[in-house]
PDB file of N, CA and C in Angstrom:
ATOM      1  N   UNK A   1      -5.251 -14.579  26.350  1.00  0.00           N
ATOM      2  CA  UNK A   1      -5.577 -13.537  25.414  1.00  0.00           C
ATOM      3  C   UNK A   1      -4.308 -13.091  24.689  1.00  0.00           C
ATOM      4  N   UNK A   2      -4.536 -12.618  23.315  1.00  0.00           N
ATOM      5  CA  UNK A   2      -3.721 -12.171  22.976  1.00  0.00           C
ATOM      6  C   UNK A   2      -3.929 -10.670  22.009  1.00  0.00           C
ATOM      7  N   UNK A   3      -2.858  -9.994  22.191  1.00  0.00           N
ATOM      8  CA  UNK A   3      -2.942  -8.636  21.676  1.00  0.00           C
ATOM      9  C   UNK A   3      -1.676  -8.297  20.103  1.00  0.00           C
ATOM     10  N   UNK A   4      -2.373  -8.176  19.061  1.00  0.00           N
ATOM     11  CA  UNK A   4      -1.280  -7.211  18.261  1.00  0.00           C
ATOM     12  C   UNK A   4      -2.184  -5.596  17.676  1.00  0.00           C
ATOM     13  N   UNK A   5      -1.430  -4.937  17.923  1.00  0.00           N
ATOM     14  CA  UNK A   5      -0.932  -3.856  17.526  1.00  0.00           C
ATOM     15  C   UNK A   5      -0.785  -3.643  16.077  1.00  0.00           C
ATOM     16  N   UNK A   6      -1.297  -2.850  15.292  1.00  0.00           N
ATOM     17  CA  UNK A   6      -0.812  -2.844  13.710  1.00  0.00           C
ATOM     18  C   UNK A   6      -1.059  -1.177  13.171  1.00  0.00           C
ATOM     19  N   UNK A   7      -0.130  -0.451  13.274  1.00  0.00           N
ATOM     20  CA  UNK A   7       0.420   1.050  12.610  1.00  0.00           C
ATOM     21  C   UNK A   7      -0.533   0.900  11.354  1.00  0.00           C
ATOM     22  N   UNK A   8      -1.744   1.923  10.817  1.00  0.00           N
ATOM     23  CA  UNK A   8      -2.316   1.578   9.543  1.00  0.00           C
ATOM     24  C   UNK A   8      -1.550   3.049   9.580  1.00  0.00           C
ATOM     25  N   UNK A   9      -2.199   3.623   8.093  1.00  0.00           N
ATOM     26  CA  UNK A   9      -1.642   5.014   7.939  1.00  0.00           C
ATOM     27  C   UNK A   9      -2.162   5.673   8.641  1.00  0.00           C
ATOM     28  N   UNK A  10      -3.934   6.013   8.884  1.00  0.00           N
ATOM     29  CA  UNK A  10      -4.398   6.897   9.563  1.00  0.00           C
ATOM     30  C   UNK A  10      -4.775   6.491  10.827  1.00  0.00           C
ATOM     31  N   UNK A  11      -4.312   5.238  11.511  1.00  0.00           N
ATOM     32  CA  UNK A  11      -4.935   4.815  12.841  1.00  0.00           C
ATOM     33  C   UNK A  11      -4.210   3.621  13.307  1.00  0.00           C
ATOM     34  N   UNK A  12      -4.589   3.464  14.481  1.00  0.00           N
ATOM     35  CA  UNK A  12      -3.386   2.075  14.924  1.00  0.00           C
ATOM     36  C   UNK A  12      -4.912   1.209  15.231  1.00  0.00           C
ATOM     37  N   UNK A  13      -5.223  -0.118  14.868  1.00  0.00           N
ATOM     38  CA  UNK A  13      -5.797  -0.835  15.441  1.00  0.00           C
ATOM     39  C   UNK A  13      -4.912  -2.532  15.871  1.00  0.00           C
ATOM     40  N   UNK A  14      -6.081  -2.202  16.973  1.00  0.00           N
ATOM     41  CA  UNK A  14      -5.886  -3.214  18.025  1.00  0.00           C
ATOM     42  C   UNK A  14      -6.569  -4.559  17.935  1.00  0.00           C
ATOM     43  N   UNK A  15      -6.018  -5.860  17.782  1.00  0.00           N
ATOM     44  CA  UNK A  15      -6.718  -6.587  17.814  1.00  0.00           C
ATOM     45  C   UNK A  15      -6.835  -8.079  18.913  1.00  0.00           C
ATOM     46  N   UNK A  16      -7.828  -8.003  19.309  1.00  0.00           N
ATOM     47  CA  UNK A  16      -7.654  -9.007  20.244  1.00  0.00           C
ATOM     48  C   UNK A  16      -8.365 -10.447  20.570  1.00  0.00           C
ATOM     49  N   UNK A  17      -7.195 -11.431  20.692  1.00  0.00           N
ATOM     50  CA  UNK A  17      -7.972 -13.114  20.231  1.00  0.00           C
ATOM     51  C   UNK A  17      -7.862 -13.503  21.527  1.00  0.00           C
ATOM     52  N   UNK A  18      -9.183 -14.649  22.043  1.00  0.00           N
ATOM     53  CA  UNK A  18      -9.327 -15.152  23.101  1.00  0.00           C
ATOM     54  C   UNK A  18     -10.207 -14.877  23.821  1.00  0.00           C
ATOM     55  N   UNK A  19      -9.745 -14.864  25.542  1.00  0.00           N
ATOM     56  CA  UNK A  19     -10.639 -14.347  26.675  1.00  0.00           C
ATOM     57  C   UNK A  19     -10.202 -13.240  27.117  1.00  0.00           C
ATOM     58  N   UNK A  20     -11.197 -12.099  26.646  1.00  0.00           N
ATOM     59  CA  UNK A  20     -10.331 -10.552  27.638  1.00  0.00           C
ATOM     60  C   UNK A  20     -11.674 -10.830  28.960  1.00  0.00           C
ATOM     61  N   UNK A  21     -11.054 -11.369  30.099  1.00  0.00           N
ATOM     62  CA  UNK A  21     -11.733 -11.919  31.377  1.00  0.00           C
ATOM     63  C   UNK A  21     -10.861 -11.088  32.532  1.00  0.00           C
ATOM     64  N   UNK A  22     -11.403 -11.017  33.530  1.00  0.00           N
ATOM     65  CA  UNK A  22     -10.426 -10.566  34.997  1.00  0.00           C
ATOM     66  C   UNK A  22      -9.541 -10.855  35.031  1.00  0.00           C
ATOM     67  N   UNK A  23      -8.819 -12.173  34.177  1.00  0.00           N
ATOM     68  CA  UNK A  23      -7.537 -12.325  34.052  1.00  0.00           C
ATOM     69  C   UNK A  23      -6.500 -10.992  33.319  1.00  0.00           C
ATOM     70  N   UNK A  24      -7.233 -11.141  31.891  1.00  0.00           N
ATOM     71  CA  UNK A  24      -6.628 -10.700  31.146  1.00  0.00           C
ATOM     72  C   UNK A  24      -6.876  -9.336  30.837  1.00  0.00           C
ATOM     73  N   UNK A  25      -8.029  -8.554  31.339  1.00  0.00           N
ATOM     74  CA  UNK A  25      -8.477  -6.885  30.993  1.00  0.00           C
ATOM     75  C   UNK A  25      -7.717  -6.068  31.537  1.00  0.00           C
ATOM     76  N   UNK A  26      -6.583  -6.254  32.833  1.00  0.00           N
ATOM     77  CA  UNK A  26      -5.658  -5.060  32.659  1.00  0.00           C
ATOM     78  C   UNK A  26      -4.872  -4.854  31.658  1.00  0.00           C
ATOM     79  N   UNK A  27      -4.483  -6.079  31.291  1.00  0.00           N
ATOM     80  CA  UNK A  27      -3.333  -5.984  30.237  1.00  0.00           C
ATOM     81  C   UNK A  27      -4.036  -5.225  28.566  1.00  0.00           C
ATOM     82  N   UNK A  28      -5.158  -5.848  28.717  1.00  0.00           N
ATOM     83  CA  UNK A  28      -5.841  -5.058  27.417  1.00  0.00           C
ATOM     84  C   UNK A  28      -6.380  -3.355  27.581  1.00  0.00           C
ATOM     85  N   UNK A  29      -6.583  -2.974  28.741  1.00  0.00           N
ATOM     86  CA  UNK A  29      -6.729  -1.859  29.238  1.00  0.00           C
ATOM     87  C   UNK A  29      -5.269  -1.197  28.601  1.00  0.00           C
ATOM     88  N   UNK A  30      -4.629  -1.661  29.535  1.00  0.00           N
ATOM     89  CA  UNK A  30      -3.021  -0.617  29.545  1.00  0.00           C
ATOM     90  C   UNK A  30      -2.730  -0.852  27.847  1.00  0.00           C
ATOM     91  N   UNK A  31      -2.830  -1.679  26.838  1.00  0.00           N
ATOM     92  CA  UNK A  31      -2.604  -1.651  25.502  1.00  0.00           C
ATOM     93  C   UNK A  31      -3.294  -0.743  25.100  1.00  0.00           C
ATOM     94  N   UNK A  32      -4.827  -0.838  25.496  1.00  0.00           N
ATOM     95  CA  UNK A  32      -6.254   0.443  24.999  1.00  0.00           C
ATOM     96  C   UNK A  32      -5.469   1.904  25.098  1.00  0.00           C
ATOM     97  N   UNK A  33      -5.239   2.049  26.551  1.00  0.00           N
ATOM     98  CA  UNK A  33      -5.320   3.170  26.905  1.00  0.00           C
ATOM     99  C   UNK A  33      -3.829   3.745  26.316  1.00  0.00           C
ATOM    100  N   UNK A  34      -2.683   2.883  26.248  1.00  0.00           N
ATOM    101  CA  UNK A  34      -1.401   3.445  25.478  1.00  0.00           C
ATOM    102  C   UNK A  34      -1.859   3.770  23.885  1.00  0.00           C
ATOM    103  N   UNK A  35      -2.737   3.258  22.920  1.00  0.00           N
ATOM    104  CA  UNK A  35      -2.816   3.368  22.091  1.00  0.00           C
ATOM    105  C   UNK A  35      -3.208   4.867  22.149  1.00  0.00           C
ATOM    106  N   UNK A  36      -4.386   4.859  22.776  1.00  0.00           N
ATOM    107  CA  UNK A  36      -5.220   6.567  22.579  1.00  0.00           C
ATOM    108  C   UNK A  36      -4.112   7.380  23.034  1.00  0.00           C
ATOM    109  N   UNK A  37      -3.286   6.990  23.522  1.00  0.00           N
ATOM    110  CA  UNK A  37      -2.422   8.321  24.394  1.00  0.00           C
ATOM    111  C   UNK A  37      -1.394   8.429  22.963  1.00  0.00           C
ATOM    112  N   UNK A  38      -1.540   7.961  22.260  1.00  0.00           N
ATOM    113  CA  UNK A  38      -0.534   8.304  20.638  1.00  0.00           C
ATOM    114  C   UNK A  38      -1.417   9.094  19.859  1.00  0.00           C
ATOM    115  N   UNK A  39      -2.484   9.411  20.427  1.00  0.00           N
ATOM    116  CA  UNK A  39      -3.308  11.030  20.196  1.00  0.00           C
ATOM    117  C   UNK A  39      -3.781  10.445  18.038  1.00  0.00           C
ATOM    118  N   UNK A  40      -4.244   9.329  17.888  1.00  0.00           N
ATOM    119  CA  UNK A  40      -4.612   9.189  16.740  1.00  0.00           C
ATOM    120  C   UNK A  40      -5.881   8.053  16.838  1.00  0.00           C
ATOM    121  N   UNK A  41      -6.722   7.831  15.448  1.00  0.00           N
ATOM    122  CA  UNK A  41      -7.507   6.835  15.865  1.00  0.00           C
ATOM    123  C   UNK A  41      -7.470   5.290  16.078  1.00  0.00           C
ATOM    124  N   UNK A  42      -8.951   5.275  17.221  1.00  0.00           N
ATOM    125  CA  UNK A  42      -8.316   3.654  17.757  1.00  0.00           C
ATOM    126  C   UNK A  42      -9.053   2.980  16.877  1.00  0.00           C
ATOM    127  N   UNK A  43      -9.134   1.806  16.458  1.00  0.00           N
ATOM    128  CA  UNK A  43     -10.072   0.773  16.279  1.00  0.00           C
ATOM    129  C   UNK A  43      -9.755  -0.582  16.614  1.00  0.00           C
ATOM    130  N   UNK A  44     -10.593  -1.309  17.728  1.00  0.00           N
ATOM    131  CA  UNK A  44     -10.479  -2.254  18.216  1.00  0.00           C
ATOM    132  C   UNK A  44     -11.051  -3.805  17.698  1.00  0.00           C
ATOM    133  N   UNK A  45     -10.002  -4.429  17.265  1.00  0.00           N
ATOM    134  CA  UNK A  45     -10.463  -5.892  15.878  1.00  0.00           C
ATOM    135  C   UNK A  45     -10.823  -6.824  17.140  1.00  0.00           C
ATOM    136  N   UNK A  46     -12.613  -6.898  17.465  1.00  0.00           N
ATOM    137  CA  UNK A  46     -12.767  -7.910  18.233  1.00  0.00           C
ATOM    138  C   UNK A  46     -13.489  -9.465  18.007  1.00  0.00           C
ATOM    139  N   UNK A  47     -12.736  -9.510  16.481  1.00  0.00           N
ATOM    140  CA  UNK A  47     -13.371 -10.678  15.809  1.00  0.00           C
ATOM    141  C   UNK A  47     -12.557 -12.139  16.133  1.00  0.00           C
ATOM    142  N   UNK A  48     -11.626 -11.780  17.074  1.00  0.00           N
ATOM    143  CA  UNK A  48     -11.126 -13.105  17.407  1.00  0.00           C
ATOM    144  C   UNK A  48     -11.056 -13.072  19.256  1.00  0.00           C
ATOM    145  N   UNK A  49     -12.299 -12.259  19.776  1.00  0.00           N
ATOM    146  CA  UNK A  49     -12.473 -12.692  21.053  1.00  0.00           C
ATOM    147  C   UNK A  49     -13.668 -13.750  21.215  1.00  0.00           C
ATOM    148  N   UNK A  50     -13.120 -14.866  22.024  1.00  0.00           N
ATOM    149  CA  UNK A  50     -14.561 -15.724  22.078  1.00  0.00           C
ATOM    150  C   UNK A  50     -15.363 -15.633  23.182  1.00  0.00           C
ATOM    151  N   UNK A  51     -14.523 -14.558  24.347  1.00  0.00           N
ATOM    152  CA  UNK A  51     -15.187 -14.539  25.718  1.00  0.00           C
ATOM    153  C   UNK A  51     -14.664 -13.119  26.356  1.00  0.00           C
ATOM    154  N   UNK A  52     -15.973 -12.549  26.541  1.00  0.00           N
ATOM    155  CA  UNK A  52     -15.482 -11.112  27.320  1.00  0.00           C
ATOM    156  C   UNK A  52     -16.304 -11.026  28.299  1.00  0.00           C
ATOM    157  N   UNK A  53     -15.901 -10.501  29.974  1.00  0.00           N
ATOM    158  CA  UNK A  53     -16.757  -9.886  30.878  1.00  0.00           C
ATOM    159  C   UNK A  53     -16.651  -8.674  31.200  1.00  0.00           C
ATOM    160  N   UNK A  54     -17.242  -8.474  32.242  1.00  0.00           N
ATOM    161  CA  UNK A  54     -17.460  -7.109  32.675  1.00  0.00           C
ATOM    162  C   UNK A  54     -16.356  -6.252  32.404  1.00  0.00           C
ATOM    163  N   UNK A  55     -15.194  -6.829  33.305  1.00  0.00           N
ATOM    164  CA  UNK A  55     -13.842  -5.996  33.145  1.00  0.00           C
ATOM    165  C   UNK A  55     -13.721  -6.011  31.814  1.00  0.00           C
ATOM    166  N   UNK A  56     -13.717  -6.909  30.916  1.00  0.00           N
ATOM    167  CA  UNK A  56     -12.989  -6.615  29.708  1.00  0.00           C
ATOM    168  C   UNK A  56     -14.258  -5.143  28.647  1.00  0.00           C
ATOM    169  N   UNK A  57     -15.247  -5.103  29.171  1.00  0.00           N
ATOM    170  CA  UNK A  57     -16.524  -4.085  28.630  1.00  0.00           C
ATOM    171  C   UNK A  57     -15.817  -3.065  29.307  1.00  0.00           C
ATOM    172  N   UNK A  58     -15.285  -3.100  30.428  1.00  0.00           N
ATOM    173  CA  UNK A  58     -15.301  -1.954  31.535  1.00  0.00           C
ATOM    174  C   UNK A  58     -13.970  -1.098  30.656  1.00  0.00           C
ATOM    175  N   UNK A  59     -12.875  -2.030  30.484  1.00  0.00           N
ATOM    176  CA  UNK A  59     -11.754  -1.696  29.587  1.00  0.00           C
ATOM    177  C   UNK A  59     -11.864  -0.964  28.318  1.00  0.00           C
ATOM    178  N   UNK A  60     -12.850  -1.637  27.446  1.00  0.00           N
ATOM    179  CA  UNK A  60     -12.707  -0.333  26.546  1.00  0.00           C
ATOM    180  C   UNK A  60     -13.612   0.606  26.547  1.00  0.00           C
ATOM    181  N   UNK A  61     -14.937   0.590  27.737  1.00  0.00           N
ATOM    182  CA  UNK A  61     -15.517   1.952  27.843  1.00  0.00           C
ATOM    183  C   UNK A  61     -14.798   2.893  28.371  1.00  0.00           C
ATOM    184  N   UNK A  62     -13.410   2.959  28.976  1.00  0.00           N
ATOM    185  CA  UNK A  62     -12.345   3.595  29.129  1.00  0.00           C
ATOM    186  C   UNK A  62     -11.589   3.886  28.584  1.00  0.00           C
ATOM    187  N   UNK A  63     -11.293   3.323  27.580  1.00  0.00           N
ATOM    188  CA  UNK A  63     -10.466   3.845  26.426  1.00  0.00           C
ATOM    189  C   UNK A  63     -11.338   4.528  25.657  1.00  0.00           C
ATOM    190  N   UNK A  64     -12.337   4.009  25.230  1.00  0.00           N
ATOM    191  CA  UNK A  64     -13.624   4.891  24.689  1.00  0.00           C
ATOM    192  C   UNK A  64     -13.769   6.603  25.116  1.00  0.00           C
ATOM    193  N   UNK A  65     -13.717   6.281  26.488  1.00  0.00           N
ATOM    194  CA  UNK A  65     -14.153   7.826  27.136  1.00  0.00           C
ATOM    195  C   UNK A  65     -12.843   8.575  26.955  1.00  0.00           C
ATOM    196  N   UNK A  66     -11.399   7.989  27.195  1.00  0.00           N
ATOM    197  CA  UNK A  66     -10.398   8.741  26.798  1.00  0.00           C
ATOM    198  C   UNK A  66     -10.025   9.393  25.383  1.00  0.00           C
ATOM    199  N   UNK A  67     -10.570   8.696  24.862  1.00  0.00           N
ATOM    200  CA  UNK A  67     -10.462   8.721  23.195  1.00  0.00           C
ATOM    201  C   UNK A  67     -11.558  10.062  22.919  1.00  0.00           C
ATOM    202  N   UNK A  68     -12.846   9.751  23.480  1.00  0.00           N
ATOM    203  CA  UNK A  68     -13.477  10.694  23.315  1.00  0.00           C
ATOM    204  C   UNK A  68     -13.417  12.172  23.925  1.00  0.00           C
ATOM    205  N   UNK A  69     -12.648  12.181  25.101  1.00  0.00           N
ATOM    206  CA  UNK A  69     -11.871  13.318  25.967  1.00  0.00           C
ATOM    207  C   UNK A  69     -11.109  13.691  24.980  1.00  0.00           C
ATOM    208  N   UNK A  70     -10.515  12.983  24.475  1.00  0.00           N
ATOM    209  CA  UNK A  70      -9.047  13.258  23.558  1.00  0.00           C
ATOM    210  C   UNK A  70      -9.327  14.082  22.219  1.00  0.00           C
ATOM    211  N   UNK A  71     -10.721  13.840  21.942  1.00  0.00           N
ATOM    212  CA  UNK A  71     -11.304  14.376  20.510  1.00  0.00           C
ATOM    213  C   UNK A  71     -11.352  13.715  19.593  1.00  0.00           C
ATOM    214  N   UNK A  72     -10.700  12.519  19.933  1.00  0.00           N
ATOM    215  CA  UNK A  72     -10.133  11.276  18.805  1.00  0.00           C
ATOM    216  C   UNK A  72     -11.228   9.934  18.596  1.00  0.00           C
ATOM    217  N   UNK A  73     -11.443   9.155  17.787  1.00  0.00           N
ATOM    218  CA  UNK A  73     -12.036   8.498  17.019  1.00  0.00           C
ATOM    219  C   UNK A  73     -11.688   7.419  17.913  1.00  0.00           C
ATOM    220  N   UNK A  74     -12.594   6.113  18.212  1.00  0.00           N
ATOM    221  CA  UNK A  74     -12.451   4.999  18.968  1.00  0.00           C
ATOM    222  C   UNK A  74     -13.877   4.118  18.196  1.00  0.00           C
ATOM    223  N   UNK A  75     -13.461   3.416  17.244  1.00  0.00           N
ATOM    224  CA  UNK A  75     -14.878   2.189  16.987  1.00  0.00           C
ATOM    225  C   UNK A  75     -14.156   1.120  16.910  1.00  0.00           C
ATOM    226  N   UNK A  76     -15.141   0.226  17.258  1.00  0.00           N
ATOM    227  CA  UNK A  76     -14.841  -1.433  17.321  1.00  0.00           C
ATOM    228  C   UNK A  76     -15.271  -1.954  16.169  1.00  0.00           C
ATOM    229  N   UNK A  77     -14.464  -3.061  15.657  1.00  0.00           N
ATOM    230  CA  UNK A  77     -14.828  -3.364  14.264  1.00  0.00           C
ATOM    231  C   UNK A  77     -14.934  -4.673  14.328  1.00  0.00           C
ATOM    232  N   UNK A  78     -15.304  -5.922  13.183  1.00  0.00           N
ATOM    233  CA  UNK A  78     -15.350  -7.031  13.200  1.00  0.00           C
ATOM    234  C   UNK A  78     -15.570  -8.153  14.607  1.00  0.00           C
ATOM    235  N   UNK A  79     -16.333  -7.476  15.332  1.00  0.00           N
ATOM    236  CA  UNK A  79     -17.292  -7.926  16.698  1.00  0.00           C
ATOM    237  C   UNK A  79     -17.500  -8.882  16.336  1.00  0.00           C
ATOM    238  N   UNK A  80     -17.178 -10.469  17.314  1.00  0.00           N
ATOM    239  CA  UNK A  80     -17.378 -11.653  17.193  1.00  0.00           C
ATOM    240  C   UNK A  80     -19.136 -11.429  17.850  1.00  0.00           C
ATOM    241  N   UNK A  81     -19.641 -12.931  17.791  1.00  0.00           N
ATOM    242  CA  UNK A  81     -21.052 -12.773  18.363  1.00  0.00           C
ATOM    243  C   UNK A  81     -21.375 -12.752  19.329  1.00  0.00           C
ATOM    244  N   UNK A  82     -19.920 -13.849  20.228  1.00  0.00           N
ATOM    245  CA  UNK A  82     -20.059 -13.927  21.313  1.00  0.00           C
ATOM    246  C   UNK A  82     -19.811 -12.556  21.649  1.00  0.00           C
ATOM    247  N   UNK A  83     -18.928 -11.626  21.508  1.00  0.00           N
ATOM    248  CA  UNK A  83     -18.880 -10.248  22.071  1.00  0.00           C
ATOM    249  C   UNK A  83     -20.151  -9.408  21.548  1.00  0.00           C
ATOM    250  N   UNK A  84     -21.189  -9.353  21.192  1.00  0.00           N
ATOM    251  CA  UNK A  84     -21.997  -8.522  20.280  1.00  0.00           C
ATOM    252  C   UNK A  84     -22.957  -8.995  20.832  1.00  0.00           C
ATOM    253  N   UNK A  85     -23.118  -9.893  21.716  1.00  0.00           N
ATOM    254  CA  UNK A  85     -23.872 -10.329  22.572  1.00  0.00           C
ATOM    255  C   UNK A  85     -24.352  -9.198  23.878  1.00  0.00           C
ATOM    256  N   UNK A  86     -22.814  -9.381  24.241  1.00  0.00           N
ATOM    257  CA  UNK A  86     -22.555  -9.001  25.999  1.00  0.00           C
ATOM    258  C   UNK A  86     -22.840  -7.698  25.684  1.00  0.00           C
ATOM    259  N   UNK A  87     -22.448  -6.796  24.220  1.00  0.00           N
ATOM    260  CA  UNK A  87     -22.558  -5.637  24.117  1.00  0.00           C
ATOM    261  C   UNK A  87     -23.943  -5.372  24.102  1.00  0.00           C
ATOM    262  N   UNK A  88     -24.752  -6.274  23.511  1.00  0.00           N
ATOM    263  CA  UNK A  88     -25.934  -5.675  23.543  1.00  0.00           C
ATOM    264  C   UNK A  88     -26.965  -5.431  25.078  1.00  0.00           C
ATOM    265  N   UNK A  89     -26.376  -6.641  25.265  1.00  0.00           N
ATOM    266  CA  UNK A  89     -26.965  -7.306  26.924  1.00  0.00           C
ATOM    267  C   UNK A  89     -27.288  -5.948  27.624  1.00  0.00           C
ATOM    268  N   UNK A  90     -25.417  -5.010  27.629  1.00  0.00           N
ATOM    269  CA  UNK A  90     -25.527  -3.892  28.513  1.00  0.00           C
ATOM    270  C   UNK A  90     -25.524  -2.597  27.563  1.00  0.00           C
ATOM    271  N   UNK A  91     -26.564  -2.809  26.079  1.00  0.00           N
ATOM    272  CA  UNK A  91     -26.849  -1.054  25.605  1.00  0.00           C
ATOM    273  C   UNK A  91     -25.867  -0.746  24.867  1.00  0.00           C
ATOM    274  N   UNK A  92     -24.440  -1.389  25.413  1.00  0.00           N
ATOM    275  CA  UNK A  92     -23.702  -0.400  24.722  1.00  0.00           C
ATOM    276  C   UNK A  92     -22.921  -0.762  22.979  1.00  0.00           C
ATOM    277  N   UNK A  93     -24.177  -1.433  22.469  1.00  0.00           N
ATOM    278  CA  UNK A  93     -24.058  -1.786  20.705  1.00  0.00           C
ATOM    279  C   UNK A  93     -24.519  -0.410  20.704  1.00  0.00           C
ATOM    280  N   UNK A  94     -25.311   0.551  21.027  1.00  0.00           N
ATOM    281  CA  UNK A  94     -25.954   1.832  20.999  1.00  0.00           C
ATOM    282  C   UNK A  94     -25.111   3.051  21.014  1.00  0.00           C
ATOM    283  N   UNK A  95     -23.649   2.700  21.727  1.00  0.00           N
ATOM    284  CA  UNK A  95     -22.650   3.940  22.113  1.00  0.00           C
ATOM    285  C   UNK A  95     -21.154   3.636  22.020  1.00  0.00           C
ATOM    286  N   UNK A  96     -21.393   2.359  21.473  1.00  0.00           N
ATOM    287  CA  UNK A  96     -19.850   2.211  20.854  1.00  0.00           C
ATOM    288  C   UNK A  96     -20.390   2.603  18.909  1.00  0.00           C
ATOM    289  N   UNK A  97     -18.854   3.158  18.447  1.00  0.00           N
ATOM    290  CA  UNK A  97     -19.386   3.125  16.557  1.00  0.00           C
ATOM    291  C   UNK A  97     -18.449   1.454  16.684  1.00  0.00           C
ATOM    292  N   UNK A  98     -19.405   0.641  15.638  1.00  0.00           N
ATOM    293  CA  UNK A  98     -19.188  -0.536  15.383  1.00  0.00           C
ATOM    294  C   UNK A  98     -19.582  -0.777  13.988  1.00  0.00           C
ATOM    295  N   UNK A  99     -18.122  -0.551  12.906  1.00  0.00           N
ATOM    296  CA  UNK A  99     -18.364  -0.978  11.541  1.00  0.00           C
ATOM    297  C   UNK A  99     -17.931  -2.736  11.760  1.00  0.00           C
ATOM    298  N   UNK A 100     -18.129  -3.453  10.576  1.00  0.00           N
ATOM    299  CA  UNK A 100     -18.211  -4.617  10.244  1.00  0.00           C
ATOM    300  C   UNK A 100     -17.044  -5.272  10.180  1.00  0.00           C
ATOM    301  N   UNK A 101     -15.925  -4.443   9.262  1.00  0.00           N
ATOM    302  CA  UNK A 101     -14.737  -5.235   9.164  1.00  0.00           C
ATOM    303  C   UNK A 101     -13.913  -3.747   9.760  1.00  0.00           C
ATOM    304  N   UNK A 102     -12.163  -4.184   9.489  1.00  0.00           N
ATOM    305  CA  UNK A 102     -11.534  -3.127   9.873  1.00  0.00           C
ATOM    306  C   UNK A 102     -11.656  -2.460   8.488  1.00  0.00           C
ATOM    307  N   UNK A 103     -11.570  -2.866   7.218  1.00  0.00           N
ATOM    308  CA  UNK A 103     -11.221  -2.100   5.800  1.00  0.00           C
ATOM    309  C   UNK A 103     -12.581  -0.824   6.733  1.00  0.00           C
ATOM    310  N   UNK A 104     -14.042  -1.181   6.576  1.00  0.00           N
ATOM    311  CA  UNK A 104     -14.665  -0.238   6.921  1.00  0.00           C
ATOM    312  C   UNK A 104     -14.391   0.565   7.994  1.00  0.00           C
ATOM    313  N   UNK A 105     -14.112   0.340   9.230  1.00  0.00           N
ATOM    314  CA  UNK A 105     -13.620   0.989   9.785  1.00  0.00           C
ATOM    315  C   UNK A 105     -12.395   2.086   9.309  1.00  0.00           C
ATOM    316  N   UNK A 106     -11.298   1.759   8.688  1.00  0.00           N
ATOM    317  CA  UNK A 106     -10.172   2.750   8.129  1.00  0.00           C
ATOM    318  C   UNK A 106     -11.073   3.963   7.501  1.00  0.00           C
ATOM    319  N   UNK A 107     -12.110   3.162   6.271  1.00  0.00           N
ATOM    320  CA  UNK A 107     -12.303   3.967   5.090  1.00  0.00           C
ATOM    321  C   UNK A 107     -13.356   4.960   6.185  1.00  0.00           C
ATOM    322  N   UNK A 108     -14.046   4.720   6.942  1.00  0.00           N
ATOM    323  CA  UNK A 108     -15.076   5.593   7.725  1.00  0.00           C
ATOM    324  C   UNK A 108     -14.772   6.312   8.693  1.00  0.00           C
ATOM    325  N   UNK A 109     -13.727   5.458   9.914  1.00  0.00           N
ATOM    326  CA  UNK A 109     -13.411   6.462  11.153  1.00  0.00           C
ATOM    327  C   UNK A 109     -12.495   7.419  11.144  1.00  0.00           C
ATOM    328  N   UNK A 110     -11.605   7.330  10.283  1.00  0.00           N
ATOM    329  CA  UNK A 110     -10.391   7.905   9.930  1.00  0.00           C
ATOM    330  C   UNK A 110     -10.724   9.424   9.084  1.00  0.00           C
TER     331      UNK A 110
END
C-alpha cells in the first residue's frame, strides 16, 4: 500500500493505492488518525485501492468517528468499486459522505 498526503487550502487529503489489508491498516490508521489530529478537513482519495478488509473499513470508521468528535469534516472521495463494494456489503455507503472525485469533495466538504 501506499500513502500520499497532499496540503489543499482548506483540507489535507489522503490518498491511498493498493491493499489497505491486516498488513497494511495500521499504517493507514496512524496516517488517518494524524491527519484529523491537524484539527482540519479529511478527505480520503480511495480511487487507487484495489483491495480493502475489515481492518482497513475498521481504520477509517475511526478516523471518521474522530473527525466527527473533533467537529471536523471526514468524506471519502473517488471510491474504487472494488472498495464501494465492501462499503456497501457492511451499510456503511449510508454513513460515510462519499462525493465522486476529490475537486467535489474540496468544493462541498470544505
Amino acid at each position: 500500500m501506499e500513502i500520499q498526503i497532499t496540503d489543499q487550502e482548506k483540507a489535507v487529503v489522503v490518498a491511498f493505492a493498493g491493499d489497505v489489508d491486516l498488513e497494511s491498516s495500521p499504517e493507514a490508521r496512524q496516517a488517518l488518525l494524524a491527519c484529523v489530529d491537524r484539527k482540519v478537513p479529511v478527505l480520503v482519495d480511495l480511487s487507487g485501492v484495489s483491495y480493502i478488509d475489515s481492518s482497513g473499513v475498521a481504520s477509517l470508521v475511526e478516523a471518521f468517528q474522530a473527525a466527527r468528535k473533533g467537529g471536523r469534516a471526514f468524506a471519502l472521495v473517488a471510491v474504487s468499486e472494488a472498495t464501494l463494494r465492501v462499503l456497501q456489503l457492511a451499510r456503511l455507503d449510508k454513513v460515510f459522505t462519499i462525493y465522486e472525485t476529490v475537486e467535489d469533495g474540496l468544493d462541498q466538504a470544505v
